[in-house]
Protein backbone atom coordinates (compact mmCIF):
# COMPACT_ATOMS: atom_id res chain seq x y z
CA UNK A 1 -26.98 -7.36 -3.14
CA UNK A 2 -25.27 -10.23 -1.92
CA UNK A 3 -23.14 -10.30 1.20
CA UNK A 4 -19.35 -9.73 1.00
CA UNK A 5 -17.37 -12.64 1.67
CA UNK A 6 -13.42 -13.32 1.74
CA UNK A 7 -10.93 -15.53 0.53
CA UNK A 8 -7.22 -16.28 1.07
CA UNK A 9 -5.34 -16.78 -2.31
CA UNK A 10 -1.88 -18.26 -2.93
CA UNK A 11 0.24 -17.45 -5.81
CA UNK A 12 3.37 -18.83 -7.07
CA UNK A 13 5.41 -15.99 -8.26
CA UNK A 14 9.55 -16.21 -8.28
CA UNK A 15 11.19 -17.35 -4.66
CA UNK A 16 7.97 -18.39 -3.65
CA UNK A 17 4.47 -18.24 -2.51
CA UNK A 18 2.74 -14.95 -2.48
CA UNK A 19 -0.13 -14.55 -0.17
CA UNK A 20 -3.64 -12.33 -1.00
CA UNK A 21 -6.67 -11.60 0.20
CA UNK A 22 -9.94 -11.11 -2.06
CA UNK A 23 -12.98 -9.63 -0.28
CA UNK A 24 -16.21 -10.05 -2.93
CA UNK A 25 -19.75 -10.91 -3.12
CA UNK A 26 -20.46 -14.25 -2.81
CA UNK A 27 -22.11 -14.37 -6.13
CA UNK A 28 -19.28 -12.75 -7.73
CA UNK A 29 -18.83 -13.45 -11.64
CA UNK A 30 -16.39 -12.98 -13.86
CA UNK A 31 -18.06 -9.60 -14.31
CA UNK A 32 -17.90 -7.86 -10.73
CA UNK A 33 -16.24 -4.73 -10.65
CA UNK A 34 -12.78 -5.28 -9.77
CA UNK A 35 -10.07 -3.30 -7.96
CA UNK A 36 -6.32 -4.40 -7.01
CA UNK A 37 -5.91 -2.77 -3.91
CA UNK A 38 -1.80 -2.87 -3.09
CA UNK A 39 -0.48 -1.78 0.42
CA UNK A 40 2.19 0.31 1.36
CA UNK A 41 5.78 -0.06 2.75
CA UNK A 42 5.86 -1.75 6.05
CA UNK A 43 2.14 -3.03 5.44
CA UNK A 44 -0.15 -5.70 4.53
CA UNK A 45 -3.53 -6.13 2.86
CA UNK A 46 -5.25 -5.50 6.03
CA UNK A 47 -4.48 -1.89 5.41
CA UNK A 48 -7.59 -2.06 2.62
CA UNK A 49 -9.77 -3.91 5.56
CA UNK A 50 -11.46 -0.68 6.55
CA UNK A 51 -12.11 0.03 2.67
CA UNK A 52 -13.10 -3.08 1.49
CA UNK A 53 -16.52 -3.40 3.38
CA UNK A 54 -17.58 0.25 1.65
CA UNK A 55 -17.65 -1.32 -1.59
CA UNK A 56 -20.36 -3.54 -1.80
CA UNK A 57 -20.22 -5.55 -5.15
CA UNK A 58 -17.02 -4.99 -5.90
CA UNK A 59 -14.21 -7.46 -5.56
CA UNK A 60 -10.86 -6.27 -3.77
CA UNK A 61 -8.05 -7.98 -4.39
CA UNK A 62 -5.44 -6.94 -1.77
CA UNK A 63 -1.82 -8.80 -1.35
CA UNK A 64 0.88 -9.15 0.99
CA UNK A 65 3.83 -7.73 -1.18
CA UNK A 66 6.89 -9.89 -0.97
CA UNK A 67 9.03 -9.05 2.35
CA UNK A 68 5.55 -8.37 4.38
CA UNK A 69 3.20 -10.05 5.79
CA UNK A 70 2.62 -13.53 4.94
CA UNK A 71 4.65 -12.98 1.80
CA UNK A 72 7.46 -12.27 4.15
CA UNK A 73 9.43 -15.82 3.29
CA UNK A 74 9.39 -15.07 -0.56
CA UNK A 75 12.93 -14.74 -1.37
CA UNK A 76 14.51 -12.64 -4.37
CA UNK A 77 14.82 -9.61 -5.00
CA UNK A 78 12.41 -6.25 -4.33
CA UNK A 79 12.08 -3.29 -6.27
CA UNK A 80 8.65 -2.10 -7.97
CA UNK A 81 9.44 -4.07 -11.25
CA UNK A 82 9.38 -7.21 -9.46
CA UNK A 83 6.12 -6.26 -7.14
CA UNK A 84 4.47 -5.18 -10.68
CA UNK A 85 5.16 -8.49 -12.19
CA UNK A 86 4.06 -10.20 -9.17
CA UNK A 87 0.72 -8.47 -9.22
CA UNK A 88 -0.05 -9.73 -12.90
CA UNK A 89 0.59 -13.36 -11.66
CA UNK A 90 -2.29 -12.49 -9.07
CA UNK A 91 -4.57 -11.56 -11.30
CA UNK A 92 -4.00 -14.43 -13.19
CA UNK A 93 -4.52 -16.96 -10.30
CA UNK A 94 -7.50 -14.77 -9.42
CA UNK A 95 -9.12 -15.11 -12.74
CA UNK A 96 -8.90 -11.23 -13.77
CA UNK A 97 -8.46 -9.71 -17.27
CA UNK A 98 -8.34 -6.38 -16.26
CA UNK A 99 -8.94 -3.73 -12.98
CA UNK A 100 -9.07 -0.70 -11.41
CA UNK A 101 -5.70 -0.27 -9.29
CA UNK A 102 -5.69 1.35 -6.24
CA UNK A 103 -2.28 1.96 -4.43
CA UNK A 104 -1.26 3.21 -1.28
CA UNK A 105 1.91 4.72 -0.39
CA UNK A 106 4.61 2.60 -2.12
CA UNK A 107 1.58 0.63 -3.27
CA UNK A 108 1.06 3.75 -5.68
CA UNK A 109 4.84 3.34 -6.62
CA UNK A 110 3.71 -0.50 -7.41
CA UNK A 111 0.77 0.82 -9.16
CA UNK A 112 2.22 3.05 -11.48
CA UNK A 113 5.22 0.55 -12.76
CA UNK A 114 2.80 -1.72 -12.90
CA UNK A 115 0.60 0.39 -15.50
CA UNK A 116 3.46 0.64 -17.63
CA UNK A 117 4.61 -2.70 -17.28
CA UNK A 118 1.16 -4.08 -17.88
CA UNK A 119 -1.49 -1.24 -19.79
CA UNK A 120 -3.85 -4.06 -20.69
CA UNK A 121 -4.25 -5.31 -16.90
CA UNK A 122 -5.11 -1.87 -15.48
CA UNK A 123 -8.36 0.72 -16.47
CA UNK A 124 -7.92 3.17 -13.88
CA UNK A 125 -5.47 4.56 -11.10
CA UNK A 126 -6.24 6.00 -7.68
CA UNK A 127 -2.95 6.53 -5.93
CA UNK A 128 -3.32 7.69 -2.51
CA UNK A 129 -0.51 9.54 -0.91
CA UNK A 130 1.85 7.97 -2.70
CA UNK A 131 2.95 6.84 -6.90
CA UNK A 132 4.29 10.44 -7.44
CA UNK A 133 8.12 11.45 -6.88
CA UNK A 134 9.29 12.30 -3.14
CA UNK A 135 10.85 15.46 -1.77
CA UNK A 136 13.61 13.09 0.20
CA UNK A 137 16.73 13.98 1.17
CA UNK A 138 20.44 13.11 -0.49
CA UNK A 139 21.67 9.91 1.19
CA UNK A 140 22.18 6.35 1.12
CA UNK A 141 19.14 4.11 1.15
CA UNK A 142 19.05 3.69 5.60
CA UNK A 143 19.49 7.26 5.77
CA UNK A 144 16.50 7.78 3.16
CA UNK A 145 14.58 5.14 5.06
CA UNK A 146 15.15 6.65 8.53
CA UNK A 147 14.26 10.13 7.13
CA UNK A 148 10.92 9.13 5.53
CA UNK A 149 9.35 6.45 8.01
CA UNK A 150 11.05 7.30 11.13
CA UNK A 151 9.92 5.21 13.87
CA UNK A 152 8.18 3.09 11.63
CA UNK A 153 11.46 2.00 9.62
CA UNK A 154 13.13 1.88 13.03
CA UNK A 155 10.94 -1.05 14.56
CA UNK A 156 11.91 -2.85 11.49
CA UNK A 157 15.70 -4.15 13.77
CA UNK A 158 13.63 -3.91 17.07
CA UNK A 159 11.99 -7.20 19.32
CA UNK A 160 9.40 -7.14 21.09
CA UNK A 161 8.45 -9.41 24.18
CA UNK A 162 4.78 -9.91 22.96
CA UNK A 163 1.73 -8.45 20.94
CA UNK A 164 0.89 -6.43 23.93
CA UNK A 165 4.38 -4.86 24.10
CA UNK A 166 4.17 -4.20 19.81
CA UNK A 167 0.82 -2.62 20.10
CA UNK A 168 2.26 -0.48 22.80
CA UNK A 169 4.63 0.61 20.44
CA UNK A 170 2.01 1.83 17.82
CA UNK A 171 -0.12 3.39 20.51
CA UNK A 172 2.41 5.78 21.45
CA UNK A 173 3.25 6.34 17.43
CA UNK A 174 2.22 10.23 16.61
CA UNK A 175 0.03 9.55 13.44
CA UNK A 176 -2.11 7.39 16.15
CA UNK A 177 -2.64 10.04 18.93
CA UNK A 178 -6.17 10.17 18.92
CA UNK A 179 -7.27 8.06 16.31
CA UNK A 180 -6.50 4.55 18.09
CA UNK A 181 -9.07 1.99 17.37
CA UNK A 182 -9.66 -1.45 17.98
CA UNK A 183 -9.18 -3.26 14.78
CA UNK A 184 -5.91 -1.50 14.67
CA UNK A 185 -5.00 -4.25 16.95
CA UNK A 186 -5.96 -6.85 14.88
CA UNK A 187 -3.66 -5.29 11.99
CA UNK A 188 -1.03 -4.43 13.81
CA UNK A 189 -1.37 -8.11 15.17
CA UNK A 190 -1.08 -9.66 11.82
CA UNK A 191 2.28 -8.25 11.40
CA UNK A 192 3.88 -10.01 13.92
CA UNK A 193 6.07 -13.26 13.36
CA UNK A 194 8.59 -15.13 15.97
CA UNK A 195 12.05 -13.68 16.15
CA UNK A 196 14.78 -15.99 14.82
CA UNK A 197 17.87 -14.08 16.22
CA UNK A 198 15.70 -13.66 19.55
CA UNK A 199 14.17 -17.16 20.64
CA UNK A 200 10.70 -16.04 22.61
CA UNK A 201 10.20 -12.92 21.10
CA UNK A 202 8.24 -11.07 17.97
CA UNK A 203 9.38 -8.75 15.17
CA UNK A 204 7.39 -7.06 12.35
CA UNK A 205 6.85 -9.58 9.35
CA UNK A 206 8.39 -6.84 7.08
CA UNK A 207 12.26 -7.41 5.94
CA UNK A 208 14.60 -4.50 6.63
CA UNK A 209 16.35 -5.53 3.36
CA UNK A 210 13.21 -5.66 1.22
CA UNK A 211 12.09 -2.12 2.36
CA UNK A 212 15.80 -0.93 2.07
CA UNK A 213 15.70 -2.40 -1.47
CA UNK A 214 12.36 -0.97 -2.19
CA UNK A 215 13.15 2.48 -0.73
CA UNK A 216 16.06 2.63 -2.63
CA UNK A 217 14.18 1.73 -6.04
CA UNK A 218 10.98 4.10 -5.05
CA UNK A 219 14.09 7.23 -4.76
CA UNK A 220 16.74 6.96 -6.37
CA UNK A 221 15.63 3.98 -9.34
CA UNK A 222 14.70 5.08 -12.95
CA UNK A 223 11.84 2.66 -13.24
CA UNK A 224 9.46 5.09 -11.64
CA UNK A 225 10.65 8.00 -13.94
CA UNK A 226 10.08 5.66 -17.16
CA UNK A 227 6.70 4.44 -15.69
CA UNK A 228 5.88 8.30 -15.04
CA UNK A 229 6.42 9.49 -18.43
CA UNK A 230 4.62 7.09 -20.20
CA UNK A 231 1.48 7.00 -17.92
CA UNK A 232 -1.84 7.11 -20.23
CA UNK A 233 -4.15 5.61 -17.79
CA UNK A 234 -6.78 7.50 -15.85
CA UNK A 235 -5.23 8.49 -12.66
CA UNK A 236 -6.51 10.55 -9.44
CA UNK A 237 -4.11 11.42 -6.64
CA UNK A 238 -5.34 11.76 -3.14
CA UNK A 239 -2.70 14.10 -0.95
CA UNK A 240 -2.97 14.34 2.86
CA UNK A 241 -1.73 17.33 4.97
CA UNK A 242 0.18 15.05 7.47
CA UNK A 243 2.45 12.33 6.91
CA UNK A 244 3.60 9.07 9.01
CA UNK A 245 4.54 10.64 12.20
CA UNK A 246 1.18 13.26 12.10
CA UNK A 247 3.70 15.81 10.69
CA UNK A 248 3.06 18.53 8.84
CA UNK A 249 3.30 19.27 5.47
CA UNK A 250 3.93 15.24 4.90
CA UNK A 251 4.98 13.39 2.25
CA UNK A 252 4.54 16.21 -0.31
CA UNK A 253 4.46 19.61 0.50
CA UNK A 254 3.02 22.28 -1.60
CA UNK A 255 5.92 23.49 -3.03
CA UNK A 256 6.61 20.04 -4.71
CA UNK A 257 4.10 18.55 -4.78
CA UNK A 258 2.81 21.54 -7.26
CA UNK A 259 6.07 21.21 -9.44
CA UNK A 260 5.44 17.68 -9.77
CA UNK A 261 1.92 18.31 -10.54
CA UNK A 262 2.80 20.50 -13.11
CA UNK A 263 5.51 18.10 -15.05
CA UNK A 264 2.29 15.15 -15.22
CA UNK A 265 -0.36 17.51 -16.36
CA UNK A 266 -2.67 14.73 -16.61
CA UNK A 267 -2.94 13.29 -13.44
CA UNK A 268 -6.12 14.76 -11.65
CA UNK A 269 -5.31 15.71 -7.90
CA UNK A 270 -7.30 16.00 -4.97
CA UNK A 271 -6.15 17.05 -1.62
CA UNK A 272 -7.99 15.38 1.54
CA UNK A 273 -8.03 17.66 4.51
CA UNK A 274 -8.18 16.21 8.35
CA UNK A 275 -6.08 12.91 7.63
CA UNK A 276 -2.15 12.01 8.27
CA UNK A 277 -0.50 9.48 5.89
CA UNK A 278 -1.89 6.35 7.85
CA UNK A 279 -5.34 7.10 8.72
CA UNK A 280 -6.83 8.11 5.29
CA UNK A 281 -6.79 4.77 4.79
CA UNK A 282 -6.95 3.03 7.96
CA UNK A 283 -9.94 5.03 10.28
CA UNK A 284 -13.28 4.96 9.40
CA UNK A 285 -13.48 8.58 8.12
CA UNK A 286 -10.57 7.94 5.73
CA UNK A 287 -11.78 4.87 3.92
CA UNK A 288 -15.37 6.73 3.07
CA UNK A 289 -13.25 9.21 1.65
CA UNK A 290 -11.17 6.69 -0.63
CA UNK A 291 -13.94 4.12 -0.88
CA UNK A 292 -15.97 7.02 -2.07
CA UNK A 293 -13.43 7.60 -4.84
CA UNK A 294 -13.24 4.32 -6.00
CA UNK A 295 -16.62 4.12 -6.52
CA UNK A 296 -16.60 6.81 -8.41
CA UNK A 297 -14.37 5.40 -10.77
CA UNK A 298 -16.08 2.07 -11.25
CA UNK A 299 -18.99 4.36 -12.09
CA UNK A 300 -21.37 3.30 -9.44
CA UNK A 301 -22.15 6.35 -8.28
């Protein structure tokens, strides 16, 4: 089998230039198993860099969604219509008919609308602790945002001298406690951009309005409801026990998570024991777990 390489990819989608990352073989065809592999939140496609190396022959096309990363200058607005429709322009500019979709966090909110909006692009659905309805509280979109992320909205208005002092920030974040590693740095890194309203210092890449917008769509928005109800698609749902501050019961407790369960009968769940909202994904351990998954449903295993 041919050694994974990677490739940046720019896409020209409405307010501007949307950037991507596709890991693949190097003798990848038109034929390689293919999975879309969309981030959460406050994230970027590095959150797929510890699962993209687990899936030899397979190509993983992973974005920055617009208001993160190096998409962080498209302008416009957010909500999980327009990240749907920009992930059928990347699959255009990549070349791709058709793939499996994996989403994480609001990337399964992406994933889902973009199902509905776009059956023919999509096969399958993994959706990893995220896609399905939240327990959240009554309130208007900040209050949402503050009562879902936490600390990790909250660094969203904050500015920080340098890298060192930002990484210092995410050592001392609960769902790390423990789990730090060192190509967290070099994600946490890549989030970083110069401060306009603070000449000589950093802020996260991610736009407080963007994720306001986006919170307020993934809530309180019927799109997800519509997408929901008309879901056909194959679709596995990976819950954690922990969410993004290492809490207990996360993002979707038992109680609601079983009444949602219940209302999409066809969606096949599977709870992951040992893993908070970040590190499913993002720790060695985690990504065997969802790499192991997605290779089950590209059949090669």
């Amino acid at each position: 089998m041919s050694a994974q390489i990677s490739r940046d990819v720019a896409v020209a989608v409405p307010g501007g230039t949307l950037h991507a990352v596709v890991w693949e073989p190097e003798d990848a065809t038109e034929d390689t198993p293919t999975i879309l592999a969309v981030h959460g939140v406050t994230s970027s496609h590095l959150a797929w860099a510890w699962v993209a190396p687990r899936l030899p022959g397979v190509r993983v096309i992973a974005p920055d969604l617009r208001g993160r990363g190096r998409s962080n200058a498209v302008e416009g607005p957010a909500g999980m219509a327009a990240h749907a429709d920009d992930m059928a322009r990347l699959l255009d500019t990549v070349g791709v008919e058709r793939a499996t979709v994996a989403g994480h966090s609001m990337g399964g909110f992406v994933s889902v609308v973009f199902a509905h909006r776009y059956p023919e692009r999509v096969s399958r659905l993994v959706l990893v602790d995220g896609g399905l309805p939240l327990a959240v509280p009554a309130g208007d979109p900040d209050e949402i945002m503050a009562a879902v992320l936490g600390p990790t909205a909250a660094r969203l208005s904050m500015r920080f001298d340098d890298e060192s002092a930002y990484l210092a920030f995410w050592r001392a974040h609960p769902a790390f406690t423990g789990a730090w590693e060192t190509r967290l740095e070099d994600y946490f890194a890549y989030d970083l951009v110069p401060a306009a309203d603070a000449p000589g210092r950093l802020r996260p890449a991610t736009s407080h309005a963007v994720t306001r917008d986006d919170t307020a769509d993934m809530t309180g928005g019927t799109t997800l409801a519509a997408a929901l109800r008309a879901l056909s698609h194959p679709t596995v749902f990976l819950s954690v026990p922990r969410g993004l501050q290492n809490e207990e019961p996360g993002l979707y407790p038992p109680a609601h998570l079983e009444a949602v369960l219940a209302a999409h009968p066809a969606i096949e769940h599977r709870r992951v024991d040992g893993f908070n909202h970040y590190t499913v994904v993002m720790s060695d351990a985690g990504a065997d777990v969802v790499a192991g998954v997605l290779r089950a449903e590209l059949a090669l295993v």
